[in-house]
Protein backbone atom coordinates (compact mmCIF):
# COMPACT_ATOMS: atom_id res chain seq x y z
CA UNK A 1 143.51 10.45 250.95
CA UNK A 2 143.94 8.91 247.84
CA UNK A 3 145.76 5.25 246.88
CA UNK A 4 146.96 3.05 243.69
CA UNK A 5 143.08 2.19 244.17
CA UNK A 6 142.05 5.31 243.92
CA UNK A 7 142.49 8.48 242.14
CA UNK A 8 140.24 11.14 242.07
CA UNK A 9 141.66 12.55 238.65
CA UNK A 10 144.04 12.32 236.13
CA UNK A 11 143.84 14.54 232.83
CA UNK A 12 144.00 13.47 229.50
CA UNK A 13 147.12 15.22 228.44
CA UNK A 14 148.75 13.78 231.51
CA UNK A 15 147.41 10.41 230.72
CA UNK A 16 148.63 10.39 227.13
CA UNK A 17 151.84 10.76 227.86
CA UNK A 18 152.39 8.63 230.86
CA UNK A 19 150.89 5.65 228.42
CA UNK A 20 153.01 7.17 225.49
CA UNK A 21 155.90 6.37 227.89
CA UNK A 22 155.17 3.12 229.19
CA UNK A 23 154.59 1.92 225.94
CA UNK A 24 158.22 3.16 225.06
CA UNK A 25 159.59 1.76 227.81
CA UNK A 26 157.93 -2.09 227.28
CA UNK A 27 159.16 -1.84 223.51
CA UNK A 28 162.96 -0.81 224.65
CA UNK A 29 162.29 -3.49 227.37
CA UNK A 30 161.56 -6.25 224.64
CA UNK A 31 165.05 -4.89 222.24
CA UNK A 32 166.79 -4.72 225.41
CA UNK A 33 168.32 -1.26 225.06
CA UNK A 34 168.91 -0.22 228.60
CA UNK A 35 170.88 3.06 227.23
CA UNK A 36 169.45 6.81 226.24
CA UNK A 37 170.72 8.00 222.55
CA UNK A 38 173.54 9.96 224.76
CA UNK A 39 175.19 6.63 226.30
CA UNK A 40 173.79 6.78 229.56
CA UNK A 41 172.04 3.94 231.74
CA UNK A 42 168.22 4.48 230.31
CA UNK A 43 166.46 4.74 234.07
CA UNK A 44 163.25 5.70 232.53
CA UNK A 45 159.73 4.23 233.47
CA UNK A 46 157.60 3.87 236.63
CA UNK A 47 159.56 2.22 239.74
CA UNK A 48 158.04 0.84 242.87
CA UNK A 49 160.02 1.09 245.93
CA UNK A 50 157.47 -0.78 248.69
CA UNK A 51 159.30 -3.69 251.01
CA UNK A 52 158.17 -5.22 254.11
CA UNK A 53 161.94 -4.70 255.02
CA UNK A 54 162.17 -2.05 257.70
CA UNK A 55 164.14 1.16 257.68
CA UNK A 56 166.24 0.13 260.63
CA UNK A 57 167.24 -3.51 261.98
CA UNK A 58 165.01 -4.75 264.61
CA UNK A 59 166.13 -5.05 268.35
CA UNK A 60 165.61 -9.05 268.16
CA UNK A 61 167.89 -9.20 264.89
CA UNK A 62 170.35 -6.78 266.30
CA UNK A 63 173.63 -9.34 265.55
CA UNK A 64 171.60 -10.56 262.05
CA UNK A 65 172.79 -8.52 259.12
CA UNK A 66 170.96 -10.63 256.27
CA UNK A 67 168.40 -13.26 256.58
CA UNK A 68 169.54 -16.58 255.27
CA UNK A 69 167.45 -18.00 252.31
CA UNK A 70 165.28 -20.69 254.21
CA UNK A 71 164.22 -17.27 256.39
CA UNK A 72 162.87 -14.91 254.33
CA UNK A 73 159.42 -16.32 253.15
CA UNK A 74 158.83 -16.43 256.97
CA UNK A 75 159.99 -13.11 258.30
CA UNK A 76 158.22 -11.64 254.97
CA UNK A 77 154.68 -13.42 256.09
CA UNK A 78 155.61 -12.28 259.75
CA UNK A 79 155.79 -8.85 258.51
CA UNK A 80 152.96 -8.69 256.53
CA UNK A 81 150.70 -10.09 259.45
CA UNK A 82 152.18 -7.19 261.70
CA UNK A 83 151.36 -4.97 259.74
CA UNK A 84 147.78 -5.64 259.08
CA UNK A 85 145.61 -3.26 260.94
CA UNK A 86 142.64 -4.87 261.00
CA UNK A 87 143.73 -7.92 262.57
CA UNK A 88 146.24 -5.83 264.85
CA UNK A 89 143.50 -3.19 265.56
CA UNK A 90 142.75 -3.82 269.43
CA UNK A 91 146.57 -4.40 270.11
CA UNK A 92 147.31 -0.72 268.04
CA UNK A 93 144.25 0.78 270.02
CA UNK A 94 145.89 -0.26 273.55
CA UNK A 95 149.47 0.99 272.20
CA UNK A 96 148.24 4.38 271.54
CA UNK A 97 145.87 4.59 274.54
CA UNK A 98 148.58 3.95 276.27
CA UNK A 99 151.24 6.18 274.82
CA UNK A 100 148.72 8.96 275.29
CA UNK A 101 148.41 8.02 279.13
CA UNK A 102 152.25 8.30 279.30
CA UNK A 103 152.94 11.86 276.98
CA UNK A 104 149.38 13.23 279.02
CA UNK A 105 147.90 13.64 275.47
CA UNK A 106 144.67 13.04 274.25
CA UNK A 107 145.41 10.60 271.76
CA UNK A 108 142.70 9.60 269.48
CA UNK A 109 142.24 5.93 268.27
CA UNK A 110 139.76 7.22 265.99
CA UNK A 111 142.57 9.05 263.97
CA UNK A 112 145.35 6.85 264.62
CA UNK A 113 143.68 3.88 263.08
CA UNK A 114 141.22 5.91 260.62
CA UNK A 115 142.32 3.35 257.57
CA UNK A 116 141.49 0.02 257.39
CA UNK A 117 143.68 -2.43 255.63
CA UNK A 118 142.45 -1.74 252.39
CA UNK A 119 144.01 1.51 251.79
CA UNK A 120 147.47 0.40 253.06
CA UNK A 121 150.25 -0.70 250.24
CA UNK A 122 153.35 -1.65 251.98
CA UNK A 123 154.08 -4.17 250.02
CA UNK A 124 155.01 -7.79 251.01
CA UNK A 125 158.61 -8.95 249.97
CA UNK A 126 161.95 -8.24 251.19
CA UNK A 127 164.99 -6.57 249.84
CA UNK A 128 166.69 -9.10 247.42
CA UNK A 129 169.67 -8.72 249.27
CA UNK A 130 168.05 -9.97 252.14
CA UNK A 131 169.12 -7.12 254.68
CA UNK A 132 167.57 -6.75 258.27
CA UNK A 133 167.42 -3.32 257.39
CA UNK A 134 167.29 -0.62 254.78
CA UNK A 135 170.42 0.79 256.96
CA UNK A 136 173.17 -0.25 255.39
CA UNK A 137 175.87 2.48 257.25
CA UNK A 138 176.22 2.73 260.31
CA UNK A 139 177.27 -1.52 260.11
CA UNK A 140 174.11 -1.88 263.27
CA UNK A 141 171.77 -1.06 260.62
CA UNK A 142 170.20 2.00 262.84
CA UNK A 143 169.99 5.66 262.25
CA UNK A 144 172.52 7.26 264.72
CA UNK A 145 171.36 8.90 267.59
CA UNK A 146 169.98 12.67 267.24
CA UNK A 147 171.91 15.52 268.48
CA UNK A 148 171.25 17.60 271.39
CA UNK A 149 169.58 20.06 268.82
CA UNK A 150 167.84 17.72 266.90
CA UNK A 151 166.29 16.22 270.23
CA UNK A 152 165.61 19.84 270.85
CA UNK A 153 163.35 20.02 267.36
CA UNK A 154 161.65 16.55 267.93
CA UNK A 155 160.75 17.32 271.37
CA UNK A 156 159.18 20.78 270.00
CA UNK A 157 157.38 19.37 267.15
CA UNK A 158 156.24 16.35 269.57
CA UNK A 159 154.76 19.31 271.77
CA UNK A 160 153.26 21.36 269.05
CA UNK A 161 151.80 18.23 267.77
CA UNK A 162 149.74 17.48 271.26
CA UNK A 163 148.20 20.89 272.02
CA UNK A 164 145.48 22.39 270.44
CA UNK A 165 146.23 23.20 267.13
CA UNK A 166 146.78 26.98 266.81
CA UNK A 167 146.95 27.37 263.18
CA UNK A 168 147.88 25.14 259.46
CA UNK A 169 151.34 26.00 260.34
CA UNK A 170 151.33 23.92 263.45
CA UNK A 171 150.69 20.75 261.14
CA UNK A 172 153.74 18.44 259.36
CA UNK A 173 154.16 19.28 256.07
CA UNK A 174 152.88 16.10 254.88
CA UNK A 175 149.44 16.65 256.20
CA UNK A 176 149.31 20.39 254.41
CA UNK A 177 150.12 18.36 251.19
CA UNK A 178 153.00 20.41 251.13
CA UNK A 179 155.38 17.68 250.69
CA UNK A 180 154.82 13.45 250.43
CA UNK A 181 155.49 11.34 253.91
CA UNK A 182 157.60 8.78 251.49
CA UNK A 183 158.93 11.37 248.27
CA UNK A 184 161.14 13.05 249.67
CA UNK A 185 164.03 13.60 248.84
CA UNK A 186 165.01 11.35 250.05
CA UNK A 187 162.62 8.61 249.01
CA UNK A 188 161.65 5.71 251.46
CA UNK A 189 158.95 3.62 251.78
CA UNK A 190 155.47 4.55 253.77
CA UNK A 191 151.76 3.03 253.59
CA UNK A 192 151.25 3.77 250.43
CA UNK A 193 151.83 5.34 247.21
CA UNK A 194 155.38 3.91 246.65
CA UNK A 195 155.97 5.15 243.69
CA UNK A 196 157.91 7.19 241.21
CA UNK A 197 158.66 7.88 237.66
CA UNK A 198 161.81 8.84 236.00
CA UNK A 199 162.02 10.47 232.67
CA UNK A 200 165.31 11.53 231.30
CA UNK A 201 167.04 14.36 228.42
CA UNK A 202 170.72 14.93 227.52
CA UNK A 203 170.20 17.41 230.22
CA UNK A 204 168.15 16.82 232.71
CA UNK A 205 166.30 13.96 235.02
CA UNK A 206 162.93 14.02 236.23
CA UNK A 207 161.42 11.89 239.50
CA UNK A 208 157.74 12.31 239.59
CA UNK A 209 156.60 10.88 242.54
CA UNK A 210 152.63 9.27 242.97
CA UNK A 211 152.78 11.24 246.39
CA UNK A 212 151.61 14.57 246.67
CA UNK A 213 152.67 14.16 242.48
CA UNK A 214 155.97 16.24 243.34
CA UNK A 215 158.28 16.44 240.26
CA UNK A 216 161.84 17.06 241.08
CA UNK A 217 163.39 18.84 237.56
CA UNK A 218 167.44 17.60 238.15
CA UNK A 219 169.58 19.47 236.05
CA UNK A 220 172.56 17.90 234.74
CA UNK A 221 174.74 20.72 233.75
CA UNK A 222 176.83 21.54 236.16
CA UNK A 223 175.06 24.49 237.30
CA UNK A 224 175.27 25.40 241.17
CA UNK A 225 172.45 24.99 244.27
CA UNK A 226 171.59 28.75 244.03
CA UNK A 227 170.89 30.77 247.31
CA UNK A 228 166.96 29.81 247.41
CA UNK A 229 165.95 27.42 249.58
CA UNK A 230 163.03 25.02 248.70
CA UNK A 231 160.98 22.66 250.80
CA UNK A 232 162.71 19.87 249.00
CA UNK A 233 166.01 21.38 248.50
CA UNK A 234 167.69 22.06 245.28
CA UNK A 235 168.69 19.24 243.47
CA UNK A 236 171.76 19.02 240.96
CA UNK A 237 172.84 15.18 239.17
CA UNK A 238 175.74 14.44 237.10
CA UNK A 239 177.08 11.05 235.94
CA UNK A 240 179.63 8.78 237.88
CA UNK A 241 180.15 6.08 235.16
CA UNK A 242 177.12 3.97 235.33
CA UNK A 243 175.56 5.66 238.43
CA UNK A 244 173.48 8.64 238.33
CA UNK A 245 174.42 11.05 241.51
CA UNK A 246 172.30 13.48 242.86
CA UNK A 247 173.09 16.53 245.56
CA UNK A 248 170.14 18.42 247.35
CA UNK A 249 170.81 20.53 250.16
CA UNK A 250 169.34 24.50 250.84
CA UNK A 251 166.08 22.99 252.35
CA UNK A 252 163.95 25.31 253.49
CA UNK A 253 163.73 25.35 257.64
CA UNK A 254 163.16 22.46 259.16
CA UNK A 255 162.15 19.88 256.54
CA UNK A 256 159.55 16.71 256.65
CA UNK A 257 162.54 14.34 257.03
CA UNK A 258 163.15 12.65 260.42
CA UNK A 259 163.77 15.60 262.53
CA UNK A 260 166.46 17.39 260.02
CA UNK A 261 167.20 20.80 259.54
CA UNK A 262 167.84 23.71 257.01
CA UNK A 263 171.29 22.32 256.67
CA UNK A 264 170.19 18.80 255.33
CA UNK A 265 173.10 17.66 253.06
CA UNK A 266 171.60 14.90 250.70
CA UNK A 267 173.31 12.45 247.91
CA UNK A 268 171.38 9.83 246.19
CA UNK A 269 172.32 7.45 243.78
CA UNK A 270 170.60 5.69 241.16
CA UNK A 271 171.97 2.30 239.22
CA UNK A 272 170.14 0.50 237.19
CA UNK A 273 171.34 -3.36 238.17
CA UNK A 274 169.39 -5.34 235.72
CA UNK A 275 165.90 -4.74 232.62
CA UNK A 276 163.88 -4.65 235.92
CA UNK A 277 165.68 -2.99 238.92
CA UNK A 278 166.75 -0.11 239.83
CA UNK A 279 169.29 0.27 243.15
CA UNK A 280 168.48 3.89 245.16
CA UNK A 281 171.10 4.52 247.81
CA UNK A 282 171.55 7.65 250.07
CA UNK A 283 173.83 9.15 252.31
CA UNK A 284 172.32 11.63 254.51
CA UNK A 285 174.86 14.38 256.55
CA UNK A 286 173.06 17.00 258.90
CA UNK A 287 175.70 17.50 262.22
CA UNK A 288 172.68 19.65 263.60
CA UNK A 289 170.58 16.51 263.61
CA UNK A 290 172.25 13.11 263.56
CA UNK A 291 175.66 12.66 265.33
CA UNK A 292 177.46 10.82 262.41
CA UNK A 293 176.09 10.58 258.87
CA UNK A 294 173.98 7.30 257.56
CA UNK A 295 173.29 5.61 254.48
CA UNK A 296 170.11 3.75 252.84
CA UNK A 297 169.69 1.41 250.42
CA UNK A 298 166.55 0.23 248.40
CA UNK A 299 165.95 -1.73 245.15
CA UNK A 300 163.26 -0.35 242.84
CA UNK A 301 161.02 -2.53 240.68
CA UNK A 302 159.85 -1.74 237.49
CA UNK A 303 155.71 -1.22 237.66
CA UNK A 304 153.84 -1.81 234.19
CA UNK A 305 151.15 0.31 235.59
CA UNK A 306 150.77 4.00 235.30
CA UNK A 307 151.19 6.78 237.80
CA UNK A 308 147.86 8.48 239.50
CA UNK A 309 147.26 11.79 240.30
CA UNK A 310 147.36 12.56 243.83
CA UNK A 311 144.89 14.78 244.96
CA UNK A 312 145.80 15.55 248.63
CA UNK A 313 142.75 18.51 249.38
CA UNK A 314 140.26 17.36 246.74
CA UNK A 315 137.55 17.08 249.20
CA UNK A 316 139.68 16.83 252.25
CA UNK A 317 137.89 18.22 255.13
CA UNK A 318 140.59 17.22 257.70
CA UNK A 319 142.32 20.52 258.14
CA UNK A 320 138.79 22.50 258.81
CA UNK A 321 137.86 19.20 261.21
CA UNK A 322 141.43 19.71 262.91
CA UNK A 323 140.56 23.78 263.09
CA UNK A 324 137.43 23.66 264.68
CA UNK A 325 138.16 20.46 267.07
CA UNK A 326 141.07 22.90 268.43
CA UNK A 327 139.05 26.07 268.80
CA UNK A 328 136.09 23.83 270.55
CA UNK A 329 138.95 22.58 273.27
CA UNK A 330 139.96 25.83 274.26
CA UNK A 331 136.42 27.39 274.50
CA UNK A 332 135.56 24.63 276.72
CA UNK A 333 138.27 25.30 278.84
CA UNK A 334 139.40 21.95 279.03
């Protein structure tokens, strides 16, 4: 897998223009025009959306909805040392030998802890607002609780994931480099590659994400979802004011989003609050999934540096590894 750090290529063409763009973007950043010729909110550039803040609020913070002030340097370093897997390693080794013990899986510490800290990018700040959680709706700051179906699909997936695997099909999505494990839609943070780029027409808005380098084209025409499903859903934006809103649904089957299904009903919002941040909020709905819908938000920081091509199979000898590790199980019986 590829990081920030590295990239195995990036073309010319595609080069040129990224650095054609920045450089527009630092000169309108220096005249301060924050607005397109057609009066909008100019969202254009490269945003990074990495925190240390997690998705939902933590069992010990459970009454804490913000962290005051004199906190957050603390909870941030707290965080960051958590997260560190080389100096966690044993600790993460005995968690997952142990949560194989309990599912009756064979686990492998190997894989689970492949990277070393190095290649991980999580960043190491906070939201400015200080939230205990990216969950800002329901008020507890935690995803609601699945639905008897959508328990049904995670306890499927769980099982398909522990057998032998029968086939690239069995595998998530984001492992097929079908779709990114933090692009979306909708975007959230995850290991690495936090990043996306926005470019905007009269007519249309583009997020280019560094993961899996998915480009979602947004028309803003009014024109409907269609009938064809995608594995990222259709996407159609329009204006509210100052805030650019965007609907996705008609995802295709079961999608690489926490457990949701075809009927994933997404709106995200983009605001531009000041030269250097962006606010992303969304409101996921899915009654086959989630008992009530839930909303996320998450500042995004203008990045000065480009955007690198992901290459997710250049050289990527996991799947065949996965193949033949699963065909050796079953001809030993085991």
């Amino acid at each position: 897998m590829t990081t920030r750090r590295l990239a195995f290529s990036v073309s010319s063409i595609a080069l040129a223009v990224l650095m054609s763009t920045t450089a527009g973007a630092q000169s309108d950043r220096g005249s301060g025009a924050l607005r397109t010729p057609d009066g909008h909110p100019d969202l254009s550039g490269v945003w990074d959306f990495r925190t240390v803040t997690p998705l939902e609020r933590p069992d010990e913070l459970a009454d804490k909805e913000f962290l005051s002030e004199e906190e957050v340097a603390a909870y941030a370093a707290e965080r960051v040392l958590a997260n560190n897997a080389d100096l966690n390693r044993e600790e993460k080794k005995e968690q997952t030998t142990a949560r194989g013990q309990v599912n009756g899986t064979r686990e492998s510490t190997d894989l689970a802890l492949a990277y070393n800290n190095f290649w991980w990018d999580r960043g190491t700040v906070v939201v400015e607002t200080r939230r205990t959680s990216l969950v800002i709706d329901p008020p507890n700051g935690r995803v609601p609780a699945l639905t008897d179906a959508g328990s049904g699909r995670s306890a499927e997936r769980l099982q398909i994931n522990q057998r032998p695997t029968e086939g690239p099909e069995d595998r998530p999505l984001g492992e097929r480099c079908i779709t990114g494990f933090n692009s979306g839609p909708p975007m959230l943070p995850a290991a690495y590659n936090m990043n996306v780029q926005i470019f905007q027409t009269a007519d249309h808005v583009v997020l280019l994400n560094e993961m899996v380098h998915n480009a979602r084209i947004i028309p803003l025409n009014g024109s409907d979802h269609g009938t064809v499903p995608l594995w990222t859903g259709v996407s159609r934006g329009h204006w509210e004011g100052e805030t650019l809103v965007v609907e996705t649904k008609n995802f295709l089957r079961e999608t690489s989003f926490r457990n949701s299904s075809k009927n994933l009903h997404l709106i995200e919002r983009i605001q531009r609050q000041d030269e250097d941040t962006l606010v992303y909020t969304f409101t996921v709905t899915d009654p086959t999934t989630w008992t009530q819908p839930w909303t996320v938000e998450l500042p995004m920081r203008r990045s000065d540096l480009p955007m690198f091509e992901y290459a997710c199979h250049e050289g990527n000898y996991g799947m065949d590894g996965t193949l033949t590790g699963a065909r050796a199980i079953e001809k030993s019986g085991e």
